[in-house]
Protein backbone atom coordinates (compact mmCIF):
# COMPACT_ATOMS: atom_id res chain seq x y z
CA UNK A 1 10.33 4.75 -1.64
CA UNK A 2 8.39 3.39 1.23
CA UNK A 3 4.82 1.16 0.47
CA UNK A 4 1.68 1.20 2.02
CA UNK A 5 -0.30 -1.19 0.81
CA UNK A 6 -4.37 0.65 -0.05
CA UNK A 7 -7.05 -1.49 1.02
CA UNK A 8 -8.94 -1.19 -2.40
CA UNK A 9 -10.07 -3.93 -5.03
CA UNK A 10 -7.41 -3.21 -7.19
CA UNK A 11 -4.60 -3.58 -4.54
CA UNK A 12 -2.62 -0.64 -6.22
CA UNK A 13 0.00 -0.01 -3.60
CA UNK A 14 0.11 4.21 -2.41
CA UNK A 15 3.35 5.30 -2.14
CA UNK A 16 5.09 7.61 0.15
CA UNK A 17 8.40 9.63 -0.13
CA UNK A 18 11.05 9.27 1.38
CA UNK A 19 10.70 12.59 2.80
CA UNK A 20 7.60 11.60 4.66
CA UNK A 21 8.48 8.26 6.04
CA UNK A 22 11.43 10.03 7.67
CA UNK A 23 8.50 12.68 9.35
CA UNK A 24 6.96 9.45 9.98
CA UNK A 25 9.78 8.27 12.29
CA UNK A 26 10.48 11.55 13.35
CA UNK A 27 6.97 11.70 15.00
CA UNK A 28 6.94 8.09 16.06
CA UNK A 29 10.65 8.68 17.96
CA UNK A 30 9.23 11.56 19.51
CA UNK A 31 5.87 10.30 20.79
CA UNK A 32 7.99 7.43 22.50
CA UNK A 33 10.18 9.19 23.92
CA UNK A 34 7.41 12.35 25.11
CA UNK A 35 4.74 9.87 26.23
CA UNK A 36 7.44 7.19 27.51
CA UNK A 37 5.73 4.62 25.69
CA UNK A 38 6.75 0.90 26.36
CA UNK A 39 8.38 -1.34 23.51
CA UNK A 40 5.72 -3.09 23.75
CA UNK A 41 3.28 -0.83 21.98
CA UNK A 42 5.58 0.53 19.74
CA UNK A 43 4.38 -0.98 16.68
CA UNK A 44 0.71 0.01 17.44
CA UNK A 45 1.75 3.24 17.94
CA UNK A 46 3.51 3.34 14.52
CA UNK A 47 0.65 1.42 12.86
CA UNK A 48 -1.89 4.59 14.22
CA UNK A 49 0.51 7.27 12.53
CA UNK A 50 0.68 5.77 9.34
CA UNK A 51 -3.01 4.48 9.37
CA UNK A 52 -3.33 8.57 10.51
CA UNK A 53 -1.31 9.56 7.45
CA UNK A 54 -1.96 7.91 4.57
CA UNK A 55 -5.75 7.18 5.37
CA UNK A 56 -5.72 3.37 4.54
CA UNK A 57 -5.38 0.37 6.14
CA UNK A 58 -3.26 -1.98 5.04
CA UNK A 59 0.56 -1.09 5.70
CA UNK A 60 3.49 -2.67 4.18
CA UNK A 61 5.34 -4.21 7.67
CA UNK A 62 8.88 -3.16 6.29
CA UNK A 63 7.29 0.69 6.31
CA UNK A 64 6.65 -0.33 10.19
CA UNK A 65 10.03 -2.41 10.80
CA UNK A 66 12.03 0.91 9.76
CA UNK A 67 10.14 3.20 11.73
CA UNK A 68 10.09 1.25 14.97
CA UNK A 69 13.67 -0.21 14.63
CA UNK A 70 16.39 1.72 17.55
């Protein structure tokens, strides 16, 4: 199960499924490939989603390394 880490006091980390980190990189794959993003941005781009997602701030950069990897 995929973290992202919530940008509380307590630092409890919110959780996704597995389900929804794969919708995750389905969307990401297909907003690179629509919008011909460069690789550049890629990991902004991912960043947004999840930020877009979960509604915090903090994301756990494996979450972002899968998502973003070819």
């Amino acid at each position: 199960m995929a973290q992202v880490l919530e940008d509380e006091d307590d630092l409890a980390p919110m959780r996704i499924s597995g389900f929804d980190a794969d919708v995750l990189r389905s969307a990401f794959q297909n907003l690179v490939r629509d919008a011909d993003v460069p690789e550049c941005q890629w990991r902004v781009v991912a960043e947004c989603l999840v930020r877009e997602f979960v509604g915090c701030e903090q994301i756990e950069a494996g979450l972002l390394d899968w998502i973003t990897k070819k």
